[in-house]
PDB file of N, CA and C in Angstrom:
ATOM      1  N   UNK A   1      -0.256 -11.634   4.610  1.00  0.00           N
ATOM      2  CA  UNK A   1      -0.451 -10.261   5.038  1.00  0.00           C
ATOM      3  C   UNK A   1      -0.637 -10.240   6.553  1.00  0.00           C
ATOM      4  N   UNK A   2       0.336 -10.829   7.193  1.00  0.00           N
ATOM      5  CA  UNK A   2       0.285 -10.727   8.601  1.00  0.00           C
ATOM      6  C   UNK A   2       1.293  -9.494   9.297  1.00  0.00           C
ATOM      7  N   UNK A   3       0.752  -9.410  10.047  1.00  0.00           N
ATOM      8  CA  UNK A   3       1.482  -8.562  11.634  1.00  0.00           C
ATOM      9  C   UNK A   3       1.779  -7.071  10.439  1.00  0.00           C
ATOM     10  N   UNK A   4       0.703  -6.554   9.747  1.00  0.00           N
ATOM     11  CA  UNK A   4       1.139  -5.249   9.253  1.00  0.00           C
ATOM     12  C   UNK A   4       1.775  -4.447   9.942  1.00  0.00           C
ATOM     13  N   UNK A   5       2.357  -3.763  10.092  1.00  0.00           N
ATOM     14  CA  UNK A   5       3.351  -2.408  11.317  1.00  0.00           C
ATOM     15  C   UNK A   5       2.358  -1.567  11.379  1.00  0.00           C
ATOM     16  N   UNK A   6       2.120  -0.825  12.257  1.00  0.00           N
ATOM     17  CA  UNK A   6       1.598   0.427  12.431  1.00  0.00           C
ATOM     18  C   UNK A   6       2.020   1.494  11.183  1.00  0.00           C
ATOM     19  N   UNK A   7       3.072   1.832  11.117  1.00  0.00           N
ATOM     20  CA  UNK A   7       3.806   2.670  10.586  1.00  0.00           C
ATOM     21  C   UNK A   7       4.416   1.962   9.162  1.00  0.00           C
ATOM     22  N   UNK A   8       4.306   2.440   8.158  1.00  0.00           N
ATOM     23  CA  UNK A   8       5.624   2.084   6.918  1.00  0.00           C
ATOM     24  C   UNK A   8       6.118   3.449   6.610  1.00  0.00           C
ATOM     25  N   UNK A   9       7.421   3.565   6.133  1.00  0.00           N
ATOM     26  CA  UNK A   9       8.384   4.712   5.922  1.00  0.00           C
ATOM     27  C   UNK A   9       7.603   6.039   6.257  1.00  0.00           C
ATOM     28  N   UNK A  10       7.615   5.810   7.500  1.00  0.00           N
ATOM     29  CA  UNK A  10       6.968   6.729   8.708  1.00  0.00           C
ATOM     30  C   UNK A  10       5.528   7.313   9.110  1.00  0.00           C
ATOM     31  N   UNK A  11       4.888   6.886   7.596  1.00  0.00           N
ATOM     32  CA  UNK A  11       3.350   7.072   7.689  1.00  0.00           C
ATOM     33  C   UNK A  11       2.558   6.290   8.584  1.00  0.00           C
ATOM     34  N   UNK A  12       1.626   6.456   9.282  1.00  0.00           N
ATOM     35  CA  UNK A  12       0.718   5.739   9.754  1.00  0.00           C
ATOM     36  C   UNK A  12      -0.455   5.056   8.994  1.00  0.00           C
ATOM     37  N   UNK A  13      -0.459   3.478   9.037  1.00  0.00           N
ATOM     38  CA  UNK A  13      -1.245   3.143   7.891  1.00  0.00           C
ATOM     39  C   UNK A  13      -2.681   2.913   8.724  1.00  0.00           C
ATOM     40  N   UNK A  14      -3.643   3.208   7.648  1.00  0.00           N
ATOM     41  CA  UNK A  14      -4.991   3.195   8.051  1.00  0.00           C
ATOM     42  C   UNK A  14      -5.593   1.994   7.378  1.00  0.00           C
ATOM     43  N   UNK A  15      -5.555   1.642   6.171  1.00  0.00           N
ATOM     44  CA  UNK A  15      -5.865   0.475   5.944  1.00  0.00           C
ATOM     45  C   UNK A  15      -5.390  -0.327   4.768  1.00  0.00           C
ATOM     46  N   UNK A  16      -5.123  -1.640   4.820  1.00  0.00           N
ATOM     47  CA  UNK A  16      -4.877  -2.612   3.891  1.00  0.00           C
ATOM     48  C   UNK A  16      -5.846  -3.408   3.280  1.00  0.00           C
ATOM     49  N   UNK A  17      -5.017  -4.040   2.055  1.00  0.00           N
ATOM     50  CA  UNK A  17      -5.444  -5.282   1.351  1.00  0.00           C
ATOM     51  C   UNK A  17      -4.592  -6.111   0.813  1.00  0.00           C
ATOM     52  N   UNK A  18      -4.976  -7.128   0.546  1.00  0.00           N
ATOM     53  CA  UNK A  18      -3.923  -8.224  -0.410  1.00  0.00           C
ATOM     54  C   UNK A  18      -3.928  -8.348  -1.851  1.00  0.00           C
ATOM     55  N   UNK A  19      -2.821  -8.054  -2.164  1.00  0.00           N
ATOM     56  CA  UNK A  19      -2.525  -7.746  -3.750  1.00  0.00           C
ATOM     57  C   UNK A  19      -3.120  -9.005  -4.578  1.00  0.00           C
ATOM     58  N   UNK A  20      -3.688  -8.032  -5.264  1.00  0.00           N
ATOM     59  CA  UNK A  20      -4.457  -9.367  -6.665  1.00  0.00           C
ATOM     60  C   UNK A  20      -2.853 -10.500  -6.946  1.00  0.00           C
ATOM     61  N   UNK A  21      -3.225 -11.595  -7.693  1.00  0.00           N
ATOM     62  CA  UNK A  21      -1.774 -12.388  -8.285  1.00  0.00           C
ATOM     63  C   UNK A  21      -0.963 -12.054  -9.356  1.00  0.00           C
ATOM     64  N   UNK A  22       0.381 -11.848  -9.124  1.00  0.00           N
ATOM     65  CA  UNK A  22       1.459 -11.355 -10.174  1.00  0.00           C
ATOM     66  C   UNK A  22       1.994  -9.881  -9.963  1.00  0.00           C
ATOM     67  N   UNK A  23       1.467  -8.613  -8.892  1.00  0.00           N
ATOM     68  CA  UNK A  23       1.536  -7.709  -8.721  1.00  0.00           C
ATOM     69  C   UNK A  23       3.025  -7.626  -8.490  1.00  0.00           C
ATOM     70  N   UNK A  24       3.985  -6.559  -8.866  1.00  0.00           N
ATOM     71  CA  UNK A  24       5.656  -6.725  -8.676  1.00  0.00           C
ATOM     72  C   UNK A  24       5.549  -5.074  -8.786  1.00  0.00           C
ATOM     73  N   UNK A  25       6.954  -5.098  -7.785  1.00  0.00           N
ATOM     74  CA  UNK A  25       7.468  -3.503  -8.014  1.00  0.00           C
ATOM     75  C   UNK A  25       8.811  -3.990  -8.678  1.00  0.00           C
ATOM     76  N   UNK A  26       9.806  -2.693  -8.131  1.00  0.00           N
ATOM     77  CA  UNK A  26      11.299  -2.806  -8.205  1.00  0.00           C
ATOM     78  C   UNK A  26      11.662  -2.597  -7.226  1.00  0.00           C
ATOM     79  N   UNK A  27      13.028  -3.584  -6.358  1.00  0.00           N
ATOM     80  CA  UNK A  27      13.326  -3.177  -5.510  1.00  0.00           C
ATOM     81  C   UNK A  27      14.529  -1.792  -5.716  1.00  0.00           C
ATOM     82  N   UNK A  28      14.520  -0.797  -4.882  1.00  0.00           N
ATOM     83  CA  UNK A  28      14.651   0.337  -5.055  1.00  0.00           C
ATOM     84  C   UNK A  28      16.674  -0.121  -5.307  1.00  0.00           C
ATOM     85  N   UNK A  29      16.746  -0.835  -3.643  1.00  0.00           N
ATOM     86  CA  UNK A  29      18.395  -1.189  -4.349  1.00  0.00           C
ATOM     87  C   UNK A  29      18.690  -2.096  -5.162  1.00  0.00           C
ATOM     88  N   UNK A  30      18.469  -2.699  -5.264  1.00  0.00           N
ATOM     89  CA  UNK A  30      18.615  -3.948  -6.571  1.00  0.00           C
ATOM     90  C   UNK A  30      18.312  -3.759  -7.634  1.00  0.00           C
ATOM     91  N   UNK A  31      17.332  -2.986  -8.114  1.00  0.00           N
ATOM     92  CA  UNK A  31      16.730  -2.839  -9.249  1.00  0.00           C
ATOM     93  C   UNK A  31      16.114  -3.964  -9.734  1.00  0.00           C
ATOM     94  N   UNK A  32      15.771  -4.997  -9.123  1.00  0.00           N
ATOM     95  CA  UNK A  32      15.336  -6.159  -9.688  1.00  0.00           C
ATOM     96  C   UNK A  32      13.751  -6.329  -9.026  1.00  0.00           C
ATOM     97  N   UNK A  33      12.860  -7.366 -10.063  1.00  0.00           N
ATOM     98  CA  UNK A  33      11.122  -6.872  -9.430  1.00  0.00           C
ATOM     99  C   UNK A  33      11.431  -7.945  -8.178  1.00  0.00           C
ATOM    100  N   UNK A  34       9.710  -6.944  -7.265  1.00  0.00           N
ATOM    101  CA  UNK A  34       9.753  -7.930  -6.184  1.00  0.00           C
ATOM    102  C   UNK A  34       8.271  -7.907  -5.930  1.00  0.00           C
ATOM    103  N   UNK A  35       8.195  -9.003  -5.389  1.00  0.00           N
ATOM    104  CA  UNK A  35       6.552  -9.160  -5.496  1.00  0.00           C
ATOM    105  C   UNK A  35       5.519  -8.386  -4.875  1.00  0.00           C
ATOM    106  N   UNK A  36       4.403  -8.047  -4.943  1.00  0.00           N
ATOM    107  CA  UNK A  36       3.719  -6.813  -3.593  1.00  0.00           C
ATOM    108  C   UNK A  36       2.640  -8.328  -3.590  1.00  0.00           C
ATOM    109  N   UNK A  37       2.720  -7.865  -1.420  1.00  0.00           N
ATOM    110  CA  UNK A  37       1.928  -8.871  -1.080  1.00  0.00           C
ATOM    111  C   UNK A  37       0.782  -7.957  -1.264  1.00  0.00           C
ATOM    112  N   UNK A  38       0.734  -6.464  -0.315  1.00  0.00           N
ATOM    113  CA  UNK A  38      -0.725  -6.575  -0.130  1.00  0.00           C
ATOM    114  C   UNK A  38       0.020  -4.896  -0.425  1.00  0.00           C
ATOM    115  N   UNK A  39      -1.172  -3.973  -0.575  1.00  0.00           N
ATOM    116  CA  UNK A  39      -1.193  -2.806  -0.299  1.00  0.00           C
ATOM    117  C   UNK A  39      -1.417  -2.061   0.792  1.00  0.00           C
ATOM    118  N   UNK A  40      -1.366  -1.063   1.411  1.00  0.00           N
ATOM    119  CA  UNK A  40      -1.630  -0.354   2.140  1.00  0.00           C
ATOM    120  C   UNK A  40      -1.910   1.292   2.281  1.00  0.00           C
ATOM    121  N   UNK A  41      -2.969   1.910   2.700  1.00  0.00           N
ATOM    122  CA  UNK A  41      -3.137   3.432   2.634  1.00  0.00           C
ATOM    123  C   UNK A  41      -2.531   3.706   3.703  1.00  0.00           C
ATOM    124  N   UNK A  42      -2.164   5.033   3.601  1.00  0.00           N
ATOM    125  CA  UNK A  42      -1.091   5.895   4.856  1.00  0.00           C
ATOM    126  C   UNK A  42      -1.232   6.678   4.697  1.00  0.00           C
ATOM    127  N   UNK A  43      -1.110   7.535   6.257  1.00  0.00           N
ATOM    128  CA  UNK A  43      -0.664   8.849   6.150  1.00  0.00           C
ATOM    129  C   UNK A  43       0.209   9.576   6.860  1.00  0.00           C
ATOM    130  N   UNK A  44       0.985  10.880   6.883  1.00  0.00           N
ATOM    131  CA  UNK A  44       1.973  11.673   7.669  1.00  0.00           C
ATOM    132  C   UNK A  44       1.080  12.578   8.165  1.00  0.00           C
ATOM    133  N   UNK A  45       1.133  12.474   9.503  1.00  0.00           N
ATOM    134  CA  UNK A  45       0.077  13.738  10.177  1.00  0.00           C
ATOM    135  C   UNK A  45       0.637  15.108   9.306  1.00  0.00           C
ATOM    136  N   UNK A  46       1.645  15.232   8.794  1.00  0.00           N
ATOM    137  CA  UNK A  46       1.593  16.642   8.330  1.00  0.00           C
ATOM    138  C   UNK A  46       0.948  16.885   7.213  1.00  0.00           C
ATOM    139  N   UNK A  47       0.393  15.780   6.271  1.00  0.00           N
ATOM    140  CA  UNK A  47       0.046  15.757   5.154  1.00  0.00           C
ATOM    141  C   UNK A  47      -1.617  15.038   4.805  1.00  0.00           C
ATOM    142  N   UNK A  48      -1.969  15.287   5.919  1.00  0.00           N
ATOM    143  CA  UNK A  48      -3.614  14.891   5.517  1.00  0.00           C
ATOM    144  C   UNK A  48      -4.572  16.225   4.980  1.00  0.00           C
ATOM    145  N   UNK A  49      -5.403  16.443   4.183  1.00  0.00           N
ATOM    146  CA  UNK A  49      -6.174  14.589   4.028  1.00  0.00           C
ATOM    147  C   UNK A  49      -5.457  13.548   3.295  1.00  0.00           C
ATOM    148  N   UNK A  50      -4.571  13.904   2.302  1.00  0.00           N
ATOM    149  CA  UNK A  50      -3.396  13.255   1.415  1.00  0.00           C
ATOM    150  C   UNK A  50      -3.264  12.083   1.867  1.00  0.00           C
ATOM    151  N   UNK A  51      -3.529  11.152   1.039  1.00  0.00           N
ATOM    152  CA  UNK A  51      -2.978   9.613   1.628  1.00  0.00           C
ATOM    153  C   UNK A  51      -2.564   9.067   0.541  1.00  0.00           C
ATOM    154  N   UNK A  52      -1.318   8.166   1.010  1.00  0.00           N
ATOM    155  CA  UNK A  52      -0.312   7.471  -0.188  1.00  0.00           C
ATOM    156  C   UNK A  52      -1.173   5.828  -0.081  1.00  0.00           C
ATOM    157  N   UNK A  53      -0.670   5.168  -1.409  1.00  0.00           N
ATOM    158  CA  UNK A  53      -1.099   3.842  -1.198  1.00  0.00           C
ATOM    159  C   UNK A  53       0.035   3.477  -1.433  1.00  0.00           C
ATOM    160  N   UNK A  54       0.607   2.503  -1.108  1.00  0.00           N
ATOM    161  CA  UNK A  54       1.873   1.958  -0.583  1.00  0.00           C
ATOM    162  C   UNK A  54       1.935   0.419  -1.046  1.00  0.00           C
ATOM    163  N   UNK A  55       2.455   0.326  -2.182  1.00  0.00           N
ATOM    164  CA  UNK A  55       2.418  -1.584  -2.597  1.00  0.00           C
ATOM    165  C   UNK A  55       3.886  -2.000  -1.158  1.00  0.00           C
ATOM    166  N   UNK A  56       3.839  -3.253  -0.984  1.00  0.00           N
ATOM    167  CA  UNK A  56       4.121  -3.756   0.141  1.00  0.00           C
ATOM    168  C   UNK A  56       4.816  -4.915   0.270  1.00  0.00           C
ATOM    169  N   UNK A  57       5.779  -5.544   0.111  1.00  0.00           N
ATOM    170  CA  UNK A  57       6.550  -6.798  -0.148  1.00  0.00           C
ATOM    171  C   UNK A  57       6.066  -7.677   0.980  1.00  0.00           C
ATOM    172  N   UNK A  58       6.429  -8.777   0.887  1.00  0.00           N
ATOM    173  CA  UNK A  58       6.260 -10.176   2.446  1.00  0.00           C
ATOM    174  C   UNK A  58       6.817  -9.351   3.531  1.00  0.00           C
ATOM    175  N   UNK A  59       7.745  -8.936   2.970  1.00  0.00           N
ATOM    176  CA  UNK A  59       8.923  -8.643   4.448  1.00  0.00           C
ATOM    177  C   UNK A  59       8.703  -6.891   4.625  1.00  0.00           C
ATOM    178  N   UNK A  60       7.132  -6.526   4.549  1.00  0.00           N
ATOM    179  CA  UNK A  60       6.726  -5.267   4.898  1.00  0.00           C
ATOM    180  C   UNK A  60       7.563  -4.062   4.408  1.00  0.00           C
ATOM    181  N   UNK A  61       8.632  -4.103   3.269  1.00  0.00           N
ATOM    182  CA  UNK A  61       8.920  -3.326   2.573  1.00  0.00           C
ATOM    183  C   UNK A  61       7.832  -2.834   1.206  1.00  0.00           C
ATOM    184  N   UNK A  62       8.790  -1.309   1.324  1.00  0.00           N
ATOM    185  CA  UNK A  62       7.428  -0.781   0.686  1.00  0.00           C
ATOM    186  C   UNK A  62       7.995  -0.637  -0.860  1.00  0.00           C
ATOM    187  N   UNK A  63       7.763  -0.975  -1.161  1.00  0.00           N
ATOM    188  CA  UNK A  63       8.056  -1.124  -2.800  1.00  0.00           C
ATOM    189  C   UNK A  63       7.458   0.141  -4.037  1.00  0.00           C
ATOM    190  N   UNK A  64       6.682   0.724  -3.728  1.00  0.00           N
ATOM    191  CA  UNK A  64       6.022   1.550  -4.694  1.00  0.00           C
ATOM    192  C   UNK A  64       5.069   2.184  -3.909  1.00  0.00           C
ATOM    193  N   UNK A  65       5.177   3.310  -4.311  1.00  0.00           N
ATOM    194  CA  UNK A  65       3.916   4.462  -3.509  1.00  0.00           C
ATOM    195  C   UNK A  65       3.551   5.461  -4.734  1.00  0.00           C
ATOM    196  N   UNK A  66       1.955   6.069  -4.613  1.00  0.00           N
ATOM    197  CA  UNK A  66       1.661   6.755  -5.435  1.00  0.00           C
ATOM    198  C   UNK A  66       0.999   7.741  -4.012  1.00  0.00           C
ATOM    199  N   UNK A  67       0.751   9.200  -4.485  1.00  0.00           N
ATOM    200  CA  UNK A  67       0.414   9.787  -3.224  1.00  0.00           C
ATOM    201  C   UNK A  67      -1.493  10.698  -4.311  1.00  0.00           C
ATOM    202  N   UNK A  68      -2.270  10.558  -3.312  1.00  0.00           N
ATOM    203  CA  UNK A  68      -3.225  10.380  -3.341  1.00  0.00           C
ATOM    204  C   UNK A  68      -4.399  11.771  -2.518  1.00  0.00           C
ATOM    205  N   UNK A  69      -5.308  12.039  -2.994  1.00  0.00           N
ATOM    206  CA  UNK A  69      -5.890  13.323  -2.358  1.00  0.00           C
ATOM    207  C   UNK A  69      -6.909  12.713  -0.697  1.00  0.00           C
ATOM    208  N   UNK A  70      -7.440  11.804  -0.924  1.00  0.00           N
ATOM    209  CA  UNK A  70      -7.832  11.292  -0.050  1.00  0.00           C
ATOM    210  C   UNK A  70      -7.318   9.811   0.163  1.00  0.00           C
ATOM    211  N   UNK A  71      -7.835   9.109   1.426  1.00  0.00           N
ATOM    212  CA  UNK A  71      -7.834   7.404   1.892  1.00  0.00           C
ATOM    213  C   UNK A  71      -8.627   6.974   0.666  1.00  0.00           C
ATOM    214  N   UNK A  72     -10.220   7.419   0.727  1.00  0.00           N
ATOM    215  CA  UNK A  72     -10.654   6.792  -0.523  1.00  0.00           C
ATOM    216  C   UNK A  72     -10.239   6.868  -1.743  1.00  0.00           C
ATOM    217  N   UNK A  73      -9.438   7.968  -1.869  1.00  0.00           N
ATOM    218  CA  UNK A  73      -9.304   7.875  -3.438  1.00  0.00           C
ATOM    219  C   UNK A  73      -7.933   7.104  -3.582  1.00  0.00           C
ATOM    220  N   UNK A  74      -7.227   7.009  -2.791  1.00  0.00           N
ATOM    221  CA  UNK A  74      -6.072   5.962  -3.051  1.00  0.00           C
ATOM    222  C   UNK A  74      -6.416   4.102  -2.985  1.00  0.00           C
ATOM    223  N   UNK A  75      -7.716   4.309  -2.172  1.00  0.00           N
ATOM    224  CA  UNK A  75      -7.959   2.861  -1.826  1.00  0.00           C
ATOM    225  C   UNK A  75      -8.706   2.845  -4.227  1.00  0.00           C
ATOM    226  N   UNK A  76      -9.070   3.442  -4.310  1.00  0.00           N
ATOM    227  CA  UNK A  76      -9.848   3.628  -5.167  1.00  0.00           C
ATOM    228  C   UNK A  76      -9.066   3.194  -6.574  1.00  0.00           C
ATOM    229  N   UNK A  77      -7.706   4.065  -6.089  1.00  0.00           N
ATOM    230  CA  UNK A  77      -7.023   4.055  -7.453  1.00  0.00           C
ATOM    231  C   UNK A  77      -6.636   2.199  -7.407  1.00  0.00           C
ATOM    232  N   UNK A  78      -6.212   1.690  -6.642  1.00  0.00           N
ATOM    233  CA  UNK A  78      -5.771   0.055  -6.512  1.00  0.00           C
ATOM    234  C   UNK A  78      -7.058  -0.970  -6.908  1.00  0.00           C
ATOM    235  N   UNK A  79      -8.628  -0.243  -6.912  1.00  0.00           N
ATOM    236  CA  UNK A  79      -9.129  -0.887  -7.183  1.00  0.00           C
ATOM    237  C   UNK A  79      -9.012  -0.772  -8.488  1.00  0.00           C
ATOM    238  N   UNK A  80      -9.160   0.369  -9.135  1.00  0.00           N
ATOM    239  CA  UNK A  80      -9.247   1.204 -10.640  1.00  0.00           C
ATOM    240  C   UNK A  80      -8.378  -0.031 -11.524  1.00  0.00           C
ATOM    241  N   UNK A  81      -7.374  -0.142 -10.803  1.00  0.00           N
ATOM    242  CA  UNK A  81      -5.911  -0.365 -11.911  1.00  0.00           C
ATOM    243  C   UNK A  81      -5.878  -2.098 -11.416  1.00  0.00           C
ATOM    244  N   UNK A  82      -6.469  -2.784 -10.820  1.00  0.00           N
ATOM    245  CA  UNK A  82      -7.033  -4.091 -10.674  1.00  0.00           C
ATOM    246  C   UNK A  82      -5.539  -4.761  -9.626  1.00  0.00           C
ATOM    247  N   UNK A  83      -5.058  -3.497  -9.094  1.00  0.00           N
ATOM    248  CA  UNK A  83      -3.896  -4.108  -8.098  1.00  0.00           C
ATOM    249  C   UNK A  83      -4.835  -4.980  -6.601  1.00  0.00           C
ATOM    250  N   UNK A  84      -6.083  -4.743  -6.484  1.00  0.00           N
ATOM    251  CA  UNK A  84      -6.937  -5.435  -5.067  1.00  0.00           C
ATOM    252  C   UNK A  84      -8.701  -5.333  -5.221  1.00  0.00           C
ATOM    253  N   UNK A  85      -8.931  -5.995  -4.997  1.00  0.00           N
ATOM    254  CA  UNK A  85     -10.540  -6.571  -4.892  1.00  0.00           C
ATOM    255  C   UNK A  85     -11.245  -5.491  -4.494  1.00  0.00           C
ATOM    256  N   UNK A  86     -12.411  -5.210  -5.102  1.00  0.00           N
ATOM    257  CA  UNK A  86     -13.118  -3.857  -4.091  1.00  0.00           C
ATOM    258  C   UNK A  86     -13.381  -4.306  -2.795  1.00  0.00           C
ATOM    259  N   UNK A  87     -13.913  -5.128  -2.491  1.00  0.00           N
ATOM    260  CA  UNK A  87     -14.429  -5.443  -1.149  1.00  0.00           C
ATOM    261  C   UNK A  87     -13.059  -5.685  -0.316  1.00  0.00           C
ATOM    262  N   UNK A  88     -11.475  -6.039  -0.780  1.00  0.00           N
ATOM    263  CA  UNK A  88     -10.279  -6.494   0.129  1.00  0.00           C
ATOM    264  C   UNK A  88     -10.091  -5.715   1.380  1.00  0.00           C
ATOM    265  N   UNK A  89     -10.343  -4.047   0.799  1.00  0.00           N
ATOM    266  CA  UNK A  89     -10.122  -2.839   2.222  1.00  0.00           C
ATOM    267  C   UNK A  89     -10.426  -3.841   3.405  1.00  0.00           C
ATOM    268  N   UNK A  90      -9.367  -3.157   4.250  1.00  0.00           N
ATOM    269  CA  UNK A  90      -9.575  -3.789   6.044  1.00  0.00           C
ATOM    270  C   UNK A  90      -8.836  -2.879   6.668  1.00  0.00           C
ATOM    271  N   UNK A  91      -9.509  -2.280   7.335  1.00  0.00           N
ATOM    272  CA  UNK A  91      -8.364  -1.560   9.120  1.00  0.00           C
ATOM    273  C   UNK A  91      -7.593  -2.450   9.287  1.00  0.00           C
ATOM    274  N   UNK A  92      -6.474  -1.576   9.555  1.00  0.00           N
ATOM    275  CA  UNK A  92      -4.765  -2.386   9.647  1.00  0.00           C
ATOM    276  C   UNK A  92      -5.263  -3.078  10.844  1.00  0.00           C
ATOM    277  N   UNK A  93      -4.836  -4.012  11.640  1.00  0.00           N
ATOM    278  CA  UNK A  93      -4.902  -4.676  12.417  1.00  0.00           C
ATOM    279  C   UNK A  93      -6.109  -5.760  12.834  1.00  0.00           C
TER     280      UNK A  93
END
């Protein structure tokens, strides 16, 4: 989970974690699974407080997004559904 981007598919991310082991999306063109390293919360200045959580491949593709009423409650739902550790949250950088 290095050198996160500022930005994924144009949101500004506020904070990450590293995906529990075995976590997979689909890749959108392939249709075939791909692994999520870590997650990430985001947001579109036009759309706050709304924040997406964003599963996240090695190669900082975003694989799966669910969109969310707040930061906490998206960081919340990844803990809920055992995709990241409660304590994993970290400010991007």
């Amino acid at each position: 989970m290095q050198n996160v981007p500022e930005q994924l598919d144009g949101a500004t991310v506020i904070s990450v974690a590293p995906s529990t082991p075995g976590q997979t999306g689909i890749d959108y063109q392939s249709g075939e699974p791909i692994a999520i390293e870590y997650f990430a919360v985001a947001q579109y200045p036009d759309d706050q407080p709304r924040a997406y959580l964003f599963g996240v491949s090695v190669d900082h593709r975003v694989v799966c997004d669910y969109l969310d009423d707040s930061i906490e409650e998206a960081q919340m739902q990844a803990v809920r559904n055992g995709w990241v550790q409660p304590s994993a949250w970290r400010p991007r950088g």
